[in-house]
PDB file of N, CA and C in Angstrom:
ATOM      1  N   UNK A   1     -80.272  -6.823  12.562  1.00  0.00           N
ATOM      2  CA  UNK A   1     -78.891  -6.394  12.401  1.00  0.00           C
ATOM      3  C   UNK A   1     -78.821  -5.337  11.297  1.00  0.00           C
ATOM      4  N   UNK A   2     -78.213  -4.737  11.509  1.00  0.00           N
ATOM      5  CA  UNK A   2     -77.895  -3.044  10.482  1.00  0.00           C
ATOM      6  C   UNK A   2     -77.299  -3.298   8.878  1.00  0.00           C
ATOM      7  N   UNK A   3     -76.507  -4.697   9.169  1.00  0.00           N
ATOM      8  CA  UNK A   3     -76.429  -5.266   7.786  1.00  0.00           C
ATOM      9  C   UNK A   3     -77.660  -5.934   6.965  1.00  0.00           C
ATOM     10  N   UNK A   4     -78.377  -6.256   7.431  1.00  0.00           N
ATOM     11  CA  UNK A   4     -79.615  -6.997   7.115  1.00  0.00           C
ATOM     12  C   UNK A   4     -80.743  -5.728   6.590  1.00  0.00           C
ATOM     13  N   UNK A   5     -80.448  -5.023   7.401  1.00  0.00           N
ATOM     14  CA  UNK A   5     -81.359  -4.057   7.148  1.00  0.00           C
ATOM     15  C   UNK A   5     -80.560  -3.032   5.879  1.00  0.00           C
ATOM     16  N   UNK A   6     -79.651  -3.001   5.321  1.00  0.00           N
ATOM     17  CA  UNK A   6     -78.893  -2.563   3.606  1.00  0.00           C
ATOM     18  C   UNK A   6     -78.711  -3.511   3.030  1.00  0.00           C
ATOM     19  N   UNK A   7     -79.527  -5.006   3.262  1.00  0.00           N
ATOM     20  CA  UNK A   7     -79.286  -5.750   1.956  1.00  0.00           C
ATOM     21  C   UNK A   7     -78.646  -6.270   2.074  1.00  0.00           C
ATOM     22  N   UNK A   8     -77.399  -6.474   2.750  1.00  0.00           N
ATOM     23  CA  UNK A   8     -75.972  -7.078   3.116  1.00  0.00           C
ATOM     24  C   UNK A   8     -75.973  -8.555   3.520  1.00  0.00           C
ATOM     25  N   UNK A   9     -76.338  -9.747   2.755  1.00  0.00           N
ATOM     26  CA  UNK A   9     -76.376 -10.900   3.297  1.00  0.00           C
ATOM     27  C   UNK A   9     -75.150 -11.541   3.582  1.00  0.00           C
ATOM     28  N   UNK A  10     -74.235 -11.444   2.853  1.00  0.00           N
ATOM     29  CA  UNK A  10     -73.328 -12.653   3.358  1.00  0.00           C
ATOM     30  C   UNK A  10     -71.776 -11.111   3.654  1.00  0.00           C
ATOM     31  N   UNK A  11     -71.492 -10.986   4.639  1.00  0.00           N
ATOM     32  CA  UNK A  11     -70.683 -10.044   4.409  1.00  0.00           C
ATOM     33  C   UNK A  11     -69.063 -10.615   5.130  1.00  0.00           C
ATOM     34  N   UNK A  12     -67.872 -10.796   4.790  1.00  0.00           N
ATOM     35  CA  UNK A  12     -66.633 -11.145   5.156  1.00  0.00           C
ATOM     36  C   UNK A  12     -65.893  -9.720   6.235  1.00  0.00           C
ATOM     37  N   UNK A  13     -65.596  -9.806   7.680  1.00  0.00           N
ATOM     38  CA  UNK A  13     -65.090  -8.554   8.375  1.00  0.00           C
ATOM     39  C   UNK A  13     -63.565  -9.290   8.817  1.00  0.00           C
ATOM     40  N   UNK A  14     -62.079  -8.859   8.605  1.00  0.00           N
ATOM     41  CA  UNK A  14     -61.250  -8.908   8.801  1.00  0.00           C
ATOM     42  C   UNK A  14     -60.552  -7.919   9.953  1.00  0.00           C
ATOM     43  N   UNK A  15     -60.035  -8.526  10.627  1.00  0.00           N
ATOM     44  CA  UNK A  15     -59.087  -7.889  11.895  1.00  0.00           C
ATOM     45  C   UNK A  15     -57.562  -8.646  12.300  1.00  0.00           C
ATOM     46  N   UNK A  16     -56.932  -8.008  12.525  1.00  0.00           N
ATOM     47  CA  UNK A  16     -55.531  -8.576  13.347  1.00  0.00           C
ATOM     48  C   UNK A  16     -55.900  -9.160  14.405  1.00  0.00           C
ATOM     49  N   UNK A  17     -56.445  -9.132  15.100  1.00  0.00           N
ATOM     50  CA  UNK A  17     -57.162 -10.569  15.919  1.00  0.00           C
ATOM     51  C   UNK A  17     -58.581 -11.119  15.718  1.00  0.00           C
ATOM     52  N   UNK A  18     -59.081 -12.209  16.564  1.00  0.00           N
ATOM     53  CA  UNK A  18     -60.105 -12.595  15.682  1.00  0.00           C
ATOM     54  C   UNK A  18     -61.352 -12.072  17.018  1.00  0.00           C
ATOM     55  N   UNK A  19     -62.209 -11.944  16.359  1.00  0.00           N
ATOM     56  CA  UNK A  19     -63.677 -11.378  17.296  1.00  0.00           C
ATOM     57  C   UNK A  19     -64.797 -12.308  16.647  1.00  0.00           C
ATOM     58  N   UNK A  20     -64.431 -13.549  16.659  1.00  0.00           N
ATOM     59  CA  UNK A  20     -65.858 -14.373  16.190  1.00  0.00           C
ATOM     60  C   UNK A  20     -66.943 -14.414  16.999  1.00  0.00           C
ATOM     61  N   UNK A  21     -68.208 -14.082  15.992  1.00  0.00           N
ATOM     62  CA  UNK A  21     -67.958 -15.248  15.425  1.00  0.00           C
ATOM     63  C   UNK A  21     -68.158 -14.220  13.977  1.00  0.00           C
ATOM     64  N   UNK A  22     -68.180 -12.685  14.331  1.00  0.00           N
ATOM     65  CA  UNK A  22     -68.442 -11.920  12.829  1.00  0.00           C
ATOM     66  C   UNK A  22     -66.879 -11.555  12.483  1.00  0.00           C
ATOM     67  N   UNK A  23     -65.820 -11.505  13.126  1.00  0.00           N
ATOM     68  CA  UNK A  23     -64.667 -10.973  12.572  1.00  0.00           C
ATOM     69  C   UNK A  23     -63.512 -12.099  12.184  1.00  0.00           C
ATOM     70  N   UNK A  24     -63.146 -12.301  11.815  1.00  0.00           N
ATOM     71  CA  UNK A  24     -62.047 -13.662  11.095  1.00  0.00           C
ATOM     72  C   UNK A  24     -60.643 -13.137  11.226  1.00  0.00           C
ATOM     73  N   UNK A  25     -59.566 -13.362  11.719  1.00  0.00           N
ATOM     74  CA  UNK A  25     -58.341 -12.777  11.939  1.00  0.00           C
ATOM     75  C   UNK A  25     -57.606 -12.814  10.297  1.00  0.00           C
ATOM     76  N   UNK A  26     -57.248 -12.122   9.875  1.00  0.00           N
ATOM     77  CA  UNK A  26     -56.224 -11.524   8.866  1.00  0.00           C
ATOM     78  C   UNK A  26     -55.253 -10.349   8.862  1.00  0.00           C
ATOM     79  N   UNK A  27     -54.106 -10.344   8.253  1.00  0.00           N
ATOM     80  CA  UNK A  27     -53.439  -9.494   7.858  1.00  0.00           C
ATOM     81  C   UNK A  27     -53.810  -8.338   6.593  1.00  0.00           C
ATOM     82  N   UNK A  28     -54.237  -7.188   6.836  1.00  0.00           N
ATOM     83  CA  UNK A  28     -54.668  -6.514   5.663  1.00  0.00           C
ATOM     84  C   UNK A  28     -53.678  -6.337   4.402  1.00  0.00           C
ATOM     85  N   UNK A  29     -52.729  -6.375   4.539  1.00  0.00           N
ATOM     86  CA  UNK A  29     -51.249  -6.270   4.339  1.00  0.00           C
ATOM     87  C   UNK A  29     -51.536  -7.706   3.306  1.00  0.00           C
ATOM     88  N   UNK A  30     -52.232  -8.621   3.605  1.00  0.00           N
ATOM     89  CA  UNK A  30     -52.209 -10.130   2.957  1.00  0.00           C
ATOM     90  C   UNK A  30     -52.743 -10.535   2.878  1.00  0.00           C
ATOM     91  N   UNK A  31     -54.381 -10.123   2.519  1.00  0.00           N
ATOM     92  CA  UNK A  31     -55.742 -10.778   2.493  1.00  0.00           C
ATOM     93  C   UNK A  31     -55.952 -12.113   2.114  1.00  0.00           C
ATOM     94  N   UNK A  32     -56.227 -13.380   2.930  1.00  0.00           N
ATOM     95  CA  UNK A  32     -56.405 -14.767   2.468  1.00  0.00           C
ATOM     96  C   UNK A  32     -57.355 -14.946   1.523  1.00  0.00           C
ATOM     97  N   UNK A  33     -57.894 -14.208   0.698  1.00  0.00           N
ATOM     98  CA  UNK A  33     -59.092 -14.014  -0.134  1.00  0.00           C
ATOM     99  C   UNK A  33     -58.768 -13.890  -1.781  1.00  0.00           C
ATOM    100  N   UNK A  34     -59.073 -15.090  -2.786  1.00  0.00           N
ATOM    101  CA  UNK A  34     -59.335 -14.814  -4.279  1.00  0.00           C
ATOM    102  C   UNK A  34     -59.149 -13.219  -4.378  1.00  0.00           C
ATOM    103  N   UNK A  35     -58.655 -12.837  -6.233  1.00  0.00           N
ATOM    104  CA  UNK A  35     -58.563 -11.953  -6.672  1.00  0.00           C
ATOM    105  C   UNK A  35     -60.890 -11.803  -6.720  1.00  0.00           C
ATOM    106  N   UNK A  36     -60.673 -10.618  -6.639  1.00  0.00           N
ATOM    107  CA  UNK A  36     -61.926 -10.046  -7.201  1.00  0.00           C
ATOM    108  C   UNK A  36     -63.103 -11.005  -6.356  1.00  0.00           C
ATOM    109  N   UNK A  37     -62.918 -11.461  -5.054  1.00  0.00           N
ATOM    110  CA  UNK A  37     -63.566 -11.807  -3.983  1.00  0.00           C
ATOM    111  C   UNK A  37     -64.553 -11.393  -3.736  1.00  0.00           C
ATOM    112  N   UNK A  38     -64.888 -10.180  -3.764  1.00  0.00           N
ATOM    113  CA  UNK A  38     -65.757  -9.019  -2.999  1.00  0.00           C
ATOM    114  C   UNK A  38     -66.342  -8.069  -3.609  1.00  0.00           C
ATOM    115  N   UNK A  39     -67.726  -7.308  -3.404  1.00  0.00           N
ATOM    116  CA  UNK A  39     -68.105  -6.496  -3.693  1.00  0.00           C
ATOM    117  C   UNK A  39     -67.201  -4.946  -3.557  1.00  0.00           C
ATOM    118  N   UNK A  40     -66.970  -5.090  -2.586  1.00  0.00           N
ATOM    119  CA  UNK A  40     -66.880  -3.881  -1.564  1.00  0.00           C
ATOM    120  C   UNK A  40     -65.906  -4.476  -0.552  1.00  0.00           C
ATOM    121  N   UNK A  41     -65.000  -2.889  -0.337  1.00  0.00           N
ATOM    122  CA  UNK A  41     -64.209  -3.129   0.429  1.00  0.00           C
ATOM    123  C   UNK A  41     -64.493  -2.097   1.403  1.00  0.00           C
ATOM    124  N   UNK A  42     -64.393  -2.052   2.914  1.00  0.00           N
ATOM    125  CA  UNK A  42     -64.327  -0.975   3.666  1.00  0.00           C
ATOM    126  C   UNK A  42     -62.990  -0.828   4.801  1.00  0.00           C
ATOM    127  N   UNK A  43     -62.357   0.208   4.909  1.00  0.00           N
ATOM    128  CA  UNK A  43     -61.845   0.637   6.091  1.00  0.00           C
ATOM    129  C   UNK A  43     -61.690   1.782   6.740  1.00  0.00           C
ATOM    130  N   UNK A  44     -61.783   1.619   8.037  1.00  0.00           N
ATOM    131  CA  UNK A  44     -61.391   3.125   8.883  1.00  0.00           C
ATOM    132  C   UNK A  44     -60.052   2.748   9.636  1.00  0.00           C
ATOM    133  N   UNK A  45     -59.214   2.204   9.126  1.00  0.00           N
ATOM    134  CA  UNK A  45     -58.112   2.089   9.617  1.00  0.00           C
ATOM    135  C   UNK A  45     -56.653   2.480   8.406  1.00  0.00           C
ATOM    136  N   UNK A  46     -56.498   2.732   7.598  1.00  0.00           N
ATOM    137  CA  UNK A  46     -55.735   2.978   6.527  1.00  0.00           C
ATOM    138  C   UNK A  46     -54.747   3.758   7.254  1.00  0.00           C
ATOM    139  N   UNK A  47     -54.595   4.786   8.129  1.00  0.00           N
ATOM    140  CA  UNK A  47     -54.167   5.832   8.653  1.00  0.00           C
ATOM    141  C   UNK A  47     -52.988   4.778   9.669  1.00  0.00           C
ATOM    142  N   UNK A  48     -53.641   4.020  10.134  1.00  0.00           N
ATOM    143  CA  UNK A  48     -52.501   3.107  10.916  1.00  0.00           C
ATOM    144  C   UNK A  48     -51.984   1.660  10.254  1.00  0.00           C
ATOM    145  N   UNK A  49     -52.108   1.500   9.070  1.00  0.00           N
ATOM    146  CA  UNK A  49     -51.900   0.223   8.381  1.00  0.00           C
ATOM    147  C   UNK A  49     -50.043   0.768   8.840  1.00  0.00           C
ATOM    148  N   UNK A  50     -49.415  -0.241   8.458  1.00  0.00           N
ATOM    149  CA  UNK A  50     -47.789  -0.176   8.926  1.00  0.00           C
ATOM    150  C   UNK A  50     -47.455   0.283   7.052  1.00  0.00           C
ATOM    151  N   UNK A  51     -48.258  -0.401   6.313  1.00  0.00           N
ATOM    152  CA  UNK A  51     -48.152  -0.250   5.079  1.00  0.00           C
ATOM    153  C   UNK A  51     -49.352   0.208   4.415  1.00  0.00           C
ATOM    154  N   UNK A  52     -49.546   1.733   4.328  1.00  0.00           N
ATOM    155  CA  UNK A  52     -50.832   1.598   3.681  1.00  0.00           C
ATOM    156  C   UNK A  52     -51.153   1.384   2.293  1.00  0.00           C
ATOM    157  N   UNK A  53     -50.078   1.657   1.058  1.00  0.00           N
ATOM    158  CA  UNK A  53     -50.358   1.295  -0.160  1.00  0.00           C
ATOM    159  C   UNK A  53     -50.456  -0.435   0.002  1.00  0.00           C
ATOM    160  N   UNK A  54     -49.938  -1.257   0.551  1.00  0.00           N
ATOM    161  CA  UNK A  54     -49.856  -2.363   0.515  1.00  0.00           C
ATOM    162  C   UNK A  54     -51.696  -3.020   1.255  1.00  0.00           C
ATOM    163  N   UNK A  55     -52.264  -2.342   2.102  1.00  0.00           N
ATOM    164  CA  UNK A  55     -53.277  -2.716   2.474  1.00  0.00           C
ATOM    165  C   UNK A  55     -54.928  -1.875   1.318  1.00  0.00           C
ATOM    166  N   UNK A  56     -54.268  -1.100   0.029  1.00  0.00           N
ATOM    167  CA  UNK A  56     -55.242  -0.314  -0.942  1.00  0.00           C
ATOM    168  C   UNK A  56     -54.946  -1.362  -2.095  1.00  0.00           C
ATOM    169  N   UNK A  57     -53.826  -2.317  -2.261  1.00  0.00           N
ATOM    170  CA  UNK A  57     -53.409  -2.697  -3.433  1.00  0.00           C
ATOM    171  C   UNK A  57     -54.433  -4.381  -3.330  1.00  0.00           C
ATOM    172  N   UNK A  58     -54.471  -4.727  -1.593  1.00  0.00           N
ATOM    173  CA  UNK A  58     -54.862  -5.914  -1.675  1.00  0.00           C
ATOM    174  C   UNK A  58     -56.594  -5.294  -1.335  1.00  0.00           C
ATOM    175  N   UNK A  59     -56.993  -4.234  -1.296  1.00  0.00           N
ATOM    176  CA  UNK A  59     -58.392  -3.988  -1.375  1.00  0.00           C
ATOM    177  C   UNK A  59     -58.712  -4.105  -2.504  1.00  0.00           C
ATOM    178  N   UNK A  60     -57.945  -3.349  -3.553  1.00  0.00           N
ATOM    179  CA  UNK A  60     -58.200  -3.554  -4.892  1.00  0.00           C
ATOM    180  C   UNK A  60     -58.016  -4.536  -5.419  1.00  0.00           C
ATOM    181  N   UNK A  61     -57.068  -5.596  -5.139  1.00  0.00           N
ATOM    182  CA  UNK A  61     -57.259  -7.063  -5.756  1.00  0.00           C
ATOM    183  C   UNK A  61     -58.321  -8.038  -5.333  1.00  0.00           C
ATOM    184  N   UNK A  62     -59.133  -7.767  -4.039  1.00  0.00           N
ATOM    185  CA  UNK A  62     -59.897  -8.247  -3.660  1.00  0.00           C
ATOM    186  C   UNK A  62     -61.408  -8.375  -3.924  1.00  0.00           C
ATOM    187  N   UNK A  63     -61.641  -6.751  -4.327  1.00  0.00           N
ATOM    188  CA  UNK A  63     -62.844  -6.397  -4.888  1.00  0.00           C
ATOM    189  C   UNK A  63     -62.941  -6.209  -6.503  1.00  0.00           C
ATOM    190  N   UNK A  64     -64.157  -6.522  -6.909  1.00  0.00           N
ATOM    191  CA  UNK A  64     -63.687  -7.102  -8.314  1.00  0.00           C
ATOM    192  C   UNK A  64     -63.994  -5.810  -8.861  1.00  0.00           C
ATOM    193  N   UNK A  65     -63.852  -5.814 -10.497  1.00  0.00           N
ATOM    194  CA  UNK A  65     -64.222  -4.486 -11.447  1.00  0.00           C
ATOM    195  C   UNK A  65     -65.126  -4.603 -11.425  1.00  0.00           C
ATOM    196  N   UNK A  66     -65.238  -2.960 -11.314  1.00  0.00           N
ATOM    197  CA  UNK A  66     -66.846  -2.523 -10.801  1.00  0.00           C
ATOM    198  C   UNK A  66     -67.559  -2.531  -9.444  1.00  0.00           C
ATOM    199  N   UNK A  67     -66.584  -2.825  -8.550  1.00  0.00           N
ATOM    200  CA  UNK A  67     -67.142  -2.584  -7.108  1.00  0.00           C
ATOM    201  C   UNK A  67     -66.611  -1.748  -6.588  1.00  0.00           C
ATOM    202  N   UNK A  68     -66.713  -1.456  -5.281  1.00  0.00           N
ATOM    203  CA  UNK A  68     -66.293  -0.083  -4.604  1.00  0.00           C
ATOM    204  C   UNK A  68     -65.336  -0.516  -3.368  1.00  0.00           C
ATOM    205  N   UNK A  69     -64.386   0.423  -2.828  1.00  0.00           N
ATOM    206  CA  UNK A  69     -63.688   0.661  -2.309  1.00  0.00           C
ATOM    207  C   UNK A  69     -64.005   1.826  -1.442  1.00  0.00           C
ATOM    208  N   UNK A  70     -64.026   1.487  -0.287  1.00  0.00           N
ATOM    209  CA  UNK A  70     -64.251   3.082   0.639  1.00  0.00           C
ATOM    210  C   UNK A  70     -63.556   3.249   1.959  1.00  0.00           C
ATOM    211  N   UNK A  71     -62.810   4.784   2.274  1.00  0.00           N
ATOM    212  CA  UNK A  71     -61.876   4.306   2.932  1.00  0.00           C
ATOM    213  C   UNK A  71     -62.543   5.440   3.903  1.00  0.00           C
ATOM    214  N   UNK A  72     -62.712   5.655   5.340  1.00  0.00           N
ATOM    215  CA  UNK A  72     -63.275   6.690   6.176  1.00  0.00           C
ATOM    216  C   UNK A  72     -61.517   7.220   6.833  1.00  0.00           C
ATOM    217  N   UNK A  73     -61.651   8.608   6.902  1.00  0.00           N
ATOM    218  CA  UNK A  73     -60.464   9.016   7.487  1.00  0.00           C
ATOM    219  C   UNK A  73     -60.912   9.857   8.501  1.00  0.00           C
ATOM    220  N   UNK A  74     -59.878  10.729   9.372  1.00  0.00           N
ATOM    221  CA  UNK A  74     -60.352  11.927  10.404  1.00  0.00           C
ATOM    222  C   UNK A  74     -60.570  12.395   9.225  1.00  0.00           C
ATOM    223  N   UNK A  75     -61.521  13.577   9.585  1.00  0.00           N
ATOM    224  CA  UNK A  75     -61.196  15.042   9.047  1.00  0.00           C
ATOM    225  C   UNK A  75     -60.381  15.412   8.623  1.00  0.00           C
ATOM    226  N   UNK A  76     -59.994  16.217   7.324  1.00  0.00           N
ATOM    227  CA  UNK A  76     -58.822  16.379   6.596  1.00  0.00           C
ATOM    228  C   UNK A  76     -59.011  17.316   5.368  1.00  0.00           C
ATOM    229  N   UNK A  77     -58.437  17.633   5.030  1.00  0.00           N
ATOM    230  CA  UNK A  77     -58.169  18.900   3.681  1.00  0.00           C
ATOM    231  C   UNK A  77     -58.522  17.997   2.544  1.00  0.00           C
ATOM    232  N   UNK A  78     -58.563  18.819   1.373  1.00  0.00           N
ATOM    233  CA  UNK A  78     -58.795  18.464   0.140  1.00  0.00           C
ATOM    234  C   UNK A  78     -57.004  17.517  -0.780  1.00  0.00           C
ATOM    235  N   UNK A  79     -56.093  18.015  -0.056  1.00  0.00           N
ATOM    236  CA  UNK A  79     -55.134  17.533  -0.187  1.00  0.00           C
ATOM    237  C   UNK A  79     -54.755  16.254  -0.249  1.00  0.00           C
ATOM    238  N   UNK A  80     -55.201  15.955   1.527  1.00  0.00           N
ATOM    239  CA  UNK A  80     -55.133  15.030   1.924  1.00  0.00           C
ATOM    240  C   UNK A  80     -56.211  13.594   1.848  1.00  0.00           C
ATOM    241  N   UNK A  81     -56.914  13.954   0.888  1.00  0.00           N
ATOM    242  CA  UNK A  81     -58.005  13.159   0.373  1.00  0.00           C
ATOM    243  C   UNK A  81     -57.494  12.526  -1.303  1.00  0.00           C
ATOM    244  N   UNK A  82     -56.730  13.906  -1.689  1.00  0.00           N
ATOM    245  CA  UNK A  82     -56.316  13.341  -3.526  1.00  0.00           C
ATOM    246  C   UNK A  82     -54.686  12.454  -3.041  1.00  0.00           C
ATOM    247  N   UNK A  83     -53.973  12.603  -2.003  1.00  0.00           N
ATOM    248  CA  UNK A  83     -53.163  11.819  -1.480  1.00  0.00           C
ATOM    249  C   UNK A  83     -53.849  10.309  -1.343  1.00  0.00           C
ATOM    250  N   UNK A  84     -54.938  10.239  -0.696  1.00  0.00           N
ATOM    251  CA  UNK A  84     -55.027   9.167  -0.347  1.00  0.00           C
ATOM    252  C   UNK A  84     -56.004   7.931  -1.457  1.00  0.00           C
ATOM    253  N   UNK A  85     -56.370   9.342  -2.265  1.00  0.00           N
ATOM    254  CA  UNK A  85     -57.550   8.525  -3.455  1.00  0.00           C
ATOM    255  C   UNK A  85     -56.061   8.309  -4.636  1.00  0.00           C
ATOM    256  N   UNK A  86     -54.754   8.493  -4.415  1.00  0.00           N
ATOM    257  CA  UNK A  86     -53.518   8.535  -5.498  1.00  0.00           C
ATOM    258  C   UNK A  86     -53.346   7.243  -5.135  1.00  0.00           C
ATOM    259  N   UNK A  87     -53.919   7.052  -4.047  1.00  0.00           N
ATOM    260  CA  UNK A  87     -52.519   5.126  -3.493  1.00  0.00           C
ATOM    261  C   UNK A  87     -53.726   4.419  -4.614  1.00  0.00           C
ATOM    262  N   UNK A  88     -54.861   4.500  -4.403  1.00  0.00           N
ATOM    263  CA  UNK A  88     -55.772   3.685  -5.146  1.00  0.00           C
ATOM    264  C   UNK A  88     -55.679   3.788  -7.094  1.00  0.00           C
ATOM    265  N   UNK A  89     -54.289   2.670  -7.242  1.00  0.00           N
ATOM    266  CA  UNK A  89     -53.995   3.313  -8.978  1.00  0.00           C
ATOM    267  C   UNK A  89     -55.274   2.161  -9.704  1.00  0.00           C
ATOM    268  N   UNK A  90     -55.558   0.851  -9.347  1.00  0.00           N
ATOM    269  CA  UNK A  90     -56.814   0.846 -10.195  1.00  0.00           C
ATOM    270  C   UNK A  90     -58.217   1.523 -10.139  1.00  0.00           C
ATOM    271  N   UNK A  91     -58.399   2.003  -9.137  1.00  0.00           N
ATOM    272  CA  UNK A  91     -59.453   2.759  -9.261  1.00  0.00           C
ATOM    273  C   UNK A  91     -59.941   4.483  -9.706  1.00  0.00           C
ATOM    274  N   UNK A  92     -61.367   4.924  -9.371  1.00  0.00           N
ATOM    275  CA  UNK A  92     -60.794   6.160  -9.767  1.00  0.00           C
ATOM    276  C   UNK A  92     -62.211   6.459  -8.739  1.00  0.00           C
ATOM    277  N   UNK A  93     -61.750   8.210  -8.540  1.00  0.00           N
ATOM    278  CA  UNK A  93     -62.372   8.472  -7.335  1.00  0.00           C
ATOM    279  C   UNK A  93     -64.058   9.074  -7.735  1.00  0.00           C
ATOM    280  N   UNK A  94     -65.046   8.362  -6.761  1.00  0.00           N
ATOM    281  CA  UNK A  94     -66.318   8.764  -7.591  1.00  0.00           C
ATOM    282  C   UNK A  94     -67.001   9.360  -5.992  1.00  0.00           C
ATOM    283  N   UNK A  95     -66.585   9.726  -4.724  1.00  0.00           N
ATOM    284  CA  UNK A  95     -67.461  10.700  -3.982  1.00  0.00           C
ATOM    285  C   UNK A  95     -66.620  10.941  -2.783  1.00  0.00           C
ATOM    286  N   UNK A  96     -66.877  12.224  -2.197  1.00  0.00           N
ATOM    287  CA  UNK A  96     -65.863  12.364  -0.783  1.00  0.00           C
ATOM    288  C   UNK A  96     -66.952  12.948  -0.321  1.00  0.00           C
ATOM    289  N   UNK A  97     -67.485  12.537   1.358  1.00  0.00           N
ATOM    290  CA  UNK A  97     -68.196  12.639   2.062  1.00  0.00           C
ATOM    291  C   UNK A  97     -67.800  13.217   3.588  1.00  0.00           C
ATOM    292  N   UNK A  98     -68.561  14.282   3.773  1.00  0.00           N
ATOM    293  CA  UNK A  98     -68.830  14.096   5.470  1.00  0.00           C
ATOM    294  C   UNK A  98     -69.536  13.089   5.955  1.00  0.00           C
ATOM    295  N   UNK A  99     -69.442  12.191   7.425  1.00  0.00           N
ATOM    296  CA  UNK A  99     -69.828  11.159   7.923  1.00  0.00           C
ATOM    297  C   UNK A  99     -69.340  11.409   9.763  1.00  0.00           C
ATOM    298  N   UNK A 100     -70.068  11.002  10.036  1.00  0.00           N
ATOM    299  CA  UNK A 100     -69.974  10.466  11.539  1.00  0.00           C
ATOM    300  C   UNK A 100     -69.838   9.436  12.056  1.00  0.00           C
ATOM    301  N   UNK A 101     -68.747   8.558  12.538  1.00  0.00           N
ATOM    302  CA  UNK A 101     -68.670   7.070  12.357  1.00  0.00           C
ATOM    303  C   UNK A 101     -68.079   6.891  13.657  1.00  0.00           C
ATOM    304  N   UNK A 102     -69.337   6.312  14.941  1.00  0.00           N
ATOM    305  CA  UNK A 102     -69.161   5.955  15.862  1.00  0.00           C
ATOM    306  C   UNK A 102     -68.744   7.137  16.687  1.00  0.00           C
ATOM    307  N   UNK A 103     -69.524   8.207  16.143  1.00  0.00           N
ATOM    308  CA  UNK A 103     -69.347   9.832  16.843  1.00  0.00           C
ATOM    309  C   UNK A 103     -68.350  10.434  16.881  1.00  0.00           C
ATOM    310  N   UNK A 104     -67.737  10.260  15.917  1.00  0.00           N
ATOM    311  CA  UNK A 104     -65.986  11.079  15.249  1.00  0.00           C
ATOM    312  C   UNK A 104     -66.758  11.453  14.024  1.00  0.00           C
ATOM    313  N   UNK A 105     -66.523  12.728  13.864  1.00  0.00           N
ATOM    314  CA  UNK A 105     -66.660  13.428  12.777  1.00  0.00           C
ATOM    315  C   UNK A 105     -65.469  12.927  11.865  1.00  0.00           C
ATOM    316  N   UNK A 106     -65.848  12.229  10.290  1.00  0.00           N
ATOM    317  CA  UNK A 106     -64.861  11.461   9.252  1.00  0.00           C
ATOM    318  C   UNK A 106     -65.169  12.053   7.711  1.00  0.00           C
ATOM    319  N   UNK A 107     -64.102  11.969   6.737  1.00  0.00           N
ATOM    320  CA  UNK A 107     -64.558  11.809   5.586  1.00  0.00           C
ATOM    321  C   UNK A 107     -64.237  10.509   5.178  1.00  0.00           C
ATOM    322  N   UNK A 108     -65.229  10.282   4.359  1.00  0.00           N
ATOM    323  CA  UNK A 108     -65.962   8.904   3.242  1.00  0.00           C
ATOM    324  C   UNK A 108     -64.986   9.219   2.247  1.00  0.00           C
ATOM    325  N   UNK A 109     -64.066   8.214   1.789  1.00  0.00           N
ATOM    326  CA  UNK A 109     -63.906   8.133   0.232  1.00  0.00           C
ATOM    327  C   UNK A 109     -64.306   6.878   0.017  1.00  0.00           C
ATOM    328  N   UNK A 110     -65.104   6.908  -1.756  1.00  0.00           N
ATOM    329  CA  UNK A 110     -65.384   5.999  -2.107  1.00  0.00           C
ATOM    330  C   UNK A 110     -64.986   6.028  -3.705  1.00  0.00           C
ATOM    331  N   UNK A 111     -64.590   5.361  -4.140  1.00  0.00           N
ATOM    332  CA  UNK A 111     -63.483   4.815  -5.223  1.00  0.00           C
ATOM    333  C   UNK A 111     -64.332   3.579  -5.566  1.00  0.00           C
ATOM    334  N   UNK A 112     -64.368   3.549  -7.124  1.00  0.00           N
ATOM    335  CA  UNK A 112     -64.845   2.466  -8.054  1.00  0.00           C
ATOM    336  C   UNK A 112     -63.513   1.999  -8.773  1.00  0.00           C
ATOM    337  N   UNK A 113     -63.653   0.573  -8.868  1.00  0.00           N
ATOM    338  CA  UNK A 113     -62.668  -0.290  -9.195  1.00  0.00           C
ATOM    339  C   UNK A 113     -62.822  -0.878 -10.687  1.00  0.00           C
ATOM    340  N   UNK A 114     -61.754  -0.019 -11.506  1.00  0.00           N
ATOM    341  CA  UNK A 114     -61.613  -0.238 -12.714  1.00  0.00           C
ATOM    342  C   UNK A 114     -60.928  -1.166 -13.601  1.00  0.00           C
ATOM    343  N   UNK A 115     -60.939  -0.898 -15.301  1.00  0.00           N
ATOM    344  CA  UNK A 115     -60.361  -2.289 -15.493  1.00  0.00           C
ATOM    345  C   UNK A 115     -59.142  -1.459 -15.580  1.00  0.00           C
ATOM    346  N   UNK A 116     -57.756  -1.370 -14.925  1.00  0.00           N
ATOM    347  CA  UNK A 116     -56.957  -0.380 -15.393  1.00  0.00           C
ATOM    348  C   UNK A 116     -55.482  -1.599 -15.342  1.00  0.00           C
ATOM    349  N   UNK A 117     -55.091  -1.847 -16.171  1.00  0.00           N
ATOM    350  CA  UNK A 117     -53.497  -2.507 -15.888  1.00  0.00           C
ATOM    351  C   UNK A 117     -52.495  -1.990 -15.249  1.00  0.00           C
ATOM    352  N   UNK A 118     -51.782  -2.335 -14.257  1.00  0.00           N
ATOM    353  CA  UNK A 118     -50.939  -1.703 -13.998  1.00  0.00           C
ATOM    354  C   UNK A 118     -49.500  -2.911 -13.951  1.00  0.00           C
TER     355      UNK A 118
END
């Protein structure tokens, strides 16, 4: 498995319905998961969350200080990347990437999770 092969042993995948026995049904919007749960957070869905600051606020409560946050989008301007690295207020932005994800040309943001109060 492709996780096995980066090290990835125990990894948690969330969806609005459930695809077990690797996906567990949740609301992103309301993650059933402890503060600071997680290494790492990933999504390629942010673009259709109904709420997307509300689905960056519970990434960031989820993943603890000092882990990463990474969000894949279409293709997009430089604009539209400091828009979307702004929703993320505890973190701060550490790489923006070209990527190919499932043969859609995407950019990578990846955001480290700080100690920041808000």
């Amino acid at each position: 498995m492709a996780m096995a092969q980066i090290e990835l042993s125990d990894v948690t995948a969330v969806e609005l319905v459930d695809s077990l026995p690797l996906v567990r049904r949740a609301d992103p919007h309301n993650l059933p998961f402890f503060d600071g749960a997680f290494d790492f957070a990933f999504t390629a869905h942010l673009d259709d969350a109904l709420f997307p600051w509300r689905v960056v606020e519970e990434m960031e409560r989820t993943v603890r200080r000092g882990g990463f946050c990474v969000v894949a989008v279409d293709e997009c301007g430089g604009d539209d990347v400091r828009e979307i690295a702004r929703l993320f207020l505890k973190s701060k932005l550490v790489d923006v990437a070209n990527v190919t994800l499932e043969g859609s040309k995407m950019i990578s943001i990846l955001l480290k999770v700080q100690d920041f109060k808000t």
